[in-house]
Protein backbone atom coordinates (compact mmCIF):
# COMPACT_ATOMS: atom_id res chain seq x y z
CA UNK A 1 8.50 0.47 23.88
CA UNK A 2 10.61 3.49 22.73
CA UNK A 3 10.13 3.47 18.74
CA UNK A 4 13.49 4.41 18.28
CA UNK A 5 14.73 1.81 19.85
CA UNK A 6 15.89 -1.50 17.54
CA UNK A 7 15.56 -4.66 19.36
CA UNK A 8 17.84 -7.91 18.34
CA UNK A 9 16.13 -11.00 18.44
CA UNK A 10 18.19 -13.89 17.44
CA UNK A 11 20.92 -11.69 16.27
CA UNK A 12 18.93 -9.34 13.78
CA UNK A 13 18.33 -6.01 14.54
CA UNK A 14 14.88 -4.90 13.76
CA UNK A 15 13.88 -1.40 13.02
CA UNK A 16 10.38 -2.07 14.63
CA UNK A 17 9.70 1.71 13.43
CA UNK A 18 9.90 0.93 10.01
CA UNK A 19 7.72 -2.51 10.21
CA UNK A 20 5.26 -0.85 11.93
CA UNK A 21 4.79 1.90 9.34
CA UNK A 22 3.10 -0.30 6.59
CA UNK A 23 0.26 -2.38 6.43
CA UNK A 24 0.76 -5.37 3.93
CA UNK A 25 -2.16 -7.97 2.21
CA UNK A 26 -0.47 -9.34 -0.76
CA UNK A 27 -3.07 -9.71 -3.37
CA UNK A 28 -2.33 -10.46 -6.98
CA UNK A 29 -5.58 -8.90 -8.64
CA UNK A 30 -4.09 -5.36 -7.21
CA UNK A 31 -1.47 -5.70 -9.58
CA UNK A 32 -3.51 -6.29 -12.51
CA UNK A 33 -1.65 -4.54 -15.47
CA UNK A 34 0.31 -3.09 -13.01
CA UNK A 35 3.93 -3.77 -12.19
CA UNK A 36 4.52 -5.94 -9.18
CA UNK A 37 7.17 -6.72 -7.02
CA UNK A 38 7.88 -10.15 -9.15
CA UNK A 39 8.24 -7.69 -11.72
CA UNK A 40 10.25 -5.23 -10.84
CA UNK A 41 13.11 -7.28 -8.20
CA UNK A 42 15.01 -10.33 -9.20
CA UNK A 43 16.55 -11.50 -5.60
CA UNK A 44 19.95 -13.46 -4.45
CA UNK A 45 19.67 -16.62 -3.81
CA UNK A 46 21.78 -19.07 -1.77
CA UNK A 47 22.63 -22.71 -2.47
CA UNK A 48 20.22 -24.39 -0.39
CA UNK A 49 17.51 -22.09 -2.46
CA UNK A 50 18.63 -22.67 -5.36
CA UNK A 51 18.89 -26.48 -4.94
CA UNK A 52 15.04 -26.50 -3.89
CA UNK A 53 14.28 -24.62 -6.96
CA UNK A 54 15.91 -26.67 -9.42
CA UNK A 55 14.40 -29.44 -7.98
CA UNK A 56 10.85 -27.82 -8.96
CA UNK A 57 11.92 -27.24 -12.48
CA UNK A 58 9.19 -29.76 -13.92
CA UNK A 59 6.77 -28.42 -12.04
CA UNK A 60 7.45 -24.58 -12.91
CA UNK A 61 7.83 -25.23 -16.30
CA UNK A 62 3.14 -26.15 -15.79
CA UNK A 63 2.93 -21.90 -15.09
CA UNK A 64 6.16 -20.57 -16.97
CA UNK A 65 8.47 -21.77 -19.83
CA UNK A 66 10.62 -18.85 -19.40
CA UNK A 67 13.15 -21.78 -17.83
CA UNK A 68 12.83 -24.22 -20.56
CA UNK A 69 15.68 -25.11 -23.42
CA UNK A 70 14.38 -27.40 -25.89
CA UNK A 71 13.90 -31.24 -23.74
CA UNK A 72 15.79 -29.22 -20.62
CA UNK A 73 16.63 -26.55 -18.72
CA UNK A 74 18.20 -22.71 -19.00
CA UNK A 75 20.50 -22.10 -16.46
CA UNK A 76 18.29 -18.96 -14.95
CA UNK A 77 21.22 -18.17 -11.74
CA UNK A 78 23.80 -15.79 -12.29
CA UNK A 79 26.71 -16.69 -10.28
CA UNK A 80 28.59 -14.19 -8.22
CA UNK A 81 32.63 -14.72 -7.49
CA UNK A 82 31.68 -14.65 -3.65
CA UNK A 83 29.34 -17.97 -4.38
CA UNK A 84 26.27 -16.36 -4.08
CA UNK A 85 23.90 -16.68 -7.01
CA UNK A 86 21.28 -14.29 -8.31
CA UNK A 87 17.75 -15.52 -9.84
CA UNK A 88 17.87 -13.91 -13.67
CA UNK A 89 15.01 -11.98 -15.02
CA UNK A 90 13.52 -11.93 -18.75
CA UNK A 91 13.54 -9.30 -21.48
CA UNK A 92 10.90 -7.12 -19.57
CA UNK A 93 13.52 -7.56 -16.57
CA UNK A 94 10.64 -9.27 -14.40
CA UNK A 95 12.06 -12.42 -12.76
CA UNK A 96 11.64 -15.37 -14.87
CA UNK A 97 9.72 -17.61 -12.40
CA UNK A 98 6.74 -14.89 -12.93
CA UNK A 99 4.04 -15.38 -14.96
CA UNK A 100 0.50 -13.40 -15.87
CA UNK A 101 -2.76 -15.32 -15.80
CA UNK A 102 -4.73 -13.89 -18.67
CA UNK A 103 -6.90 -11.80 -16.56
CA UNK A 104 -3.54 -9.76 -16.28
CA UNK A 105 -2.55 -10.64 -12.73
CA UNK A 106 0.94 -11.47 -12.47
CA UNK A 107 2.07 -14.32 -10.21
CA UNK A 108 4.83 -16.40 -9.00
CA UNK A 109 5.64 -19.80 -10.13
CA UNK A 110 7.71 -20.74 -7.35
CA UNK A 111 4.18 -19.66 -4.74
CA UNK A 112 1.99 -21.70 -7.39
CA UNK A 113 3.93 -24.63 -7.63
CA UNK A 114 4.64 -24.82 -3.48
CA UNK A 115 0.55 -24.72 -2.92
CA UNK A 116 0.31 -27.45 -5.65
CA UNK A 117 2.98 -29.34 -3.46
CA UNK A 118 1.16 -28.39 0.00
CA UNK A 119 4.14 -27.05 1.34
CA UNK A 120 3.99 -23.34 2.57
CA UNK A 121 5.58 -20.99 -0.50
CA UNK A 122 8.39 -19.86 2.63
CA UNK A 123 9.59 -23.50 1.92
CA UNK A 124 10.59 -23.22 -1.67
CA UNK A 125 10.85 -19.56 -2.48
CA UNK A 126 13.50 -17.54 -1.89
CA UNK A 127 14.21 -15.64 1.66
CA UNK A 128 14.20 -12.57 -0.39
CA UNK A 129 10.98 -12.81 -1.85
CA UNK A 130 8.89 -14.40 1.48
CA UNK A 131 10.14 -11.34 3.22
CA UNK A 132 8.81 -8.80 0.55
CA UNK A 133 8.37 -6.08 1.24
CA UNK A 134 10.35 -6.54 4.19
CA UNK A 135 14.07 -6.97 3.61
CA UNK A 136 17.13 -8.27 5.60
CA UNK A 137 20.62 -6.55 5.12
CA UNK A 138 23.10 -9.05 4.45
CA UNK A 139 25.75 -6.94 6.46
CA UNK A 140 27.80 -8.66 9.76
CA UNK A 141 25.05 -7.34 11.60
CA UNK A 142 22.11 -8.37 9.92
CA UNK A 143 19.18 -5.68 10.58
CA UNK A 144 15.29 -6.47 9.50
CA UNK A 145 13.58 -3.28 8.04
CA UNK A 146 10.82 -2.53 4.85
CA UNK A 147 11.88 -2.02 1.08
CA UNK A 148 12.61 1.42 0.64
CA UNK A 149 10.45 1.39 -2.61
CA UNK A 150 7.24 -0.27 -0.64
CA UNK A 151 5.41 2.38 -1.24
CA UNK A 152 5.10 2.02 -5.25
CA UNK A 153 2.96 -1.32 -4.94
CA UNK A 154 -0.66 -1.34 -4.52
CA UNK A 155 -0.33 -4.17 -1.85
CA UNK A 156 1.70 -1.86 0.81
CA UNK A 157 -0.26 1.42 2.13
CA UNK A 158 0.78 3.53 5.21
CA UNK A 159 -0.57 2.57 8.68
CA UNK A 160 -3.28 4.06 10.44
CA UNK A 161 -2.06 3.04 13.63
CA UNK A 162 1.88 3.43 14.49
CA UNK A 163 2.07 1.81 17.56
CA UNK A 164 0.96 -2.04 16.16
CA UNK A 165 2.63 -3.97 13.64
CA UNK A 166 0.02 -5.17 10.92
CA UNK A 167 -1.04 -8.28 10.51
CA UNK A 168 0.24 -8.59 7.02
CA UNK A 169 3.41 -7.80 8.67
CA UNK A 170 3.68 -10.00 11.50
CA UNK A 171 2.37 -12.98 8.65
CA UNK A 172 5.63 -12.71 6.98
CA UNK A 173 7.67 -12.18 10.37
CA UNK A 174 6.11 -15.53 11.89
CA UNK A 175 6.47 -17.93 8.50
CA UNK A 176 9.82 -16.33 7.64
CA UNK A 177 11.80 -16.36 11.46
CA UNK A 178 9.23 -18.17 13.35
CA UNK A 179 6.66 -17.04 16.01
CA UNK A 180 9.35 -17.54 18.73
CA UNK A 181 11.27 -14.38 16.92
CA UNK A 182 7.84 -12.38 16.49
CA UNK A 183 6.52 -13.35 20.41
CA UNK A 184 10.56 -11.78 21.12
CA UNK A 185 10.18 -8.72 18.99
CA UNK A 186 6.38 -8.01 20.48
C-alpha cells in the first residue's frame, strides 16, 4: 500500500503513515514521577460519556476524592455553548479522575474502576482517552492520526519497522472501532 495514501474505513480517514510511525505499550510504572498523559490532557466528553461516568461516581471516589463535595458530588464537566462538555482538571492541571499510587505511578480512576466492574476501560472512559495517543479530529471529515506531542511520554517510542502498524497500535484501533475497521484498514 502507498504510505501516502489515507484510506477511509467507515467514514474516517486514517493517516496509516502516522499510526504506523509509533510503537505504543501503555505502562504506568514508566511514568513514575514523570508526567503522563492523564496528567498533562483533560479530554471532551460527550453526553453518553459523561452519563457513564457519573454513574461511576461512588466507585471513583475508592481511587480519587478529587470529585467529592462534602456527602456528594463536584460538578467536574465544563460545559461548552455547542453542548459538548469537557472533563476538568485539578490545581496541578492533571485531570481529576487521575490519581498516584504511592509508589509514584499515576493512574486513571475511570481504567481502575472499569477492571473492578469487568467491563473493558473502552466502555466507561472517554473516546479521547482509549484512543491515546491516537486522536480523532472532530472535523466533517473525521480523520484518525497520533498526538502530535506522542513523543514526550515514555510509553510511545519511534518504530523500527515502518511498514507494520504495532501491536500497541492496532490494540487501541480494534477495542476503540472494532476489528472489522482494523481487518478494513490492514
Amino acid at each position: 500500500m502507498n504510505r501516502d495514501l489515507k484510506p477511509v474505513v467507515h467514514g474516517i480517514s486514517v493517516d496509516l503513515s502516522a499510526l504506523q510511525t509509533i510503537q505504543h505499550k501503555c505502562s504506568p510504572d514508566a511514568c513514575r514521577n514523570r508526567p503522563s498523559c492523564c496528567s498533562r490532557y483533560v479530554p471532551h466528553v460527550n453526553r453518553a460519556e459523561l452519563e457513564r461516568i457519573v454513574g461511576c461516581f461512588p466507585q471513583i471516589t475508592c481511587y480519587t476524592s478529587s470529585i467529592k463535595n462534602g456527602n456528594g458530588y463536584k460538578n467536574v464537566f465544563e460545559e461548552f455553548d455547542d453542548g459538548t462538555c469537557r472533563i476538568d482538571a485539578k490545581e496541578d492541571e492533571s485531570c481529576v479522575f487521575t490519581y498516584a499510587k504511592p509508589s509514584g505511578e499515576t493512574l486513571c480512576a475511570l481504567h481502575s474502576v472499569a477492571l473492578d466492574l469487568r467491563i473493558a476501560p473502552v466502555d466507561l472512559k472517554p473516546k479521547a482517552c482509549s484512543l491515546w495517543p491516537l486522536t480523532l479530529s472532530e472535523e466533517t471529515k473525521p480523520e484518525l492520526s497520533v498526538d502530535r506531542n506522542w513523543r514526550e511520554f515514555p510509553c510511545n517510542t519511534l518504530s523500527d519497522n515502518d511498514r507494520r502498524m504495532d501491536t500497541g497500535v492496532m490494540n487501541i484501533v480494534a477495542s476503540c472501532f472494532g476489528v472489522s475497521f482494523l481487518r478494513q484498514l490492514l
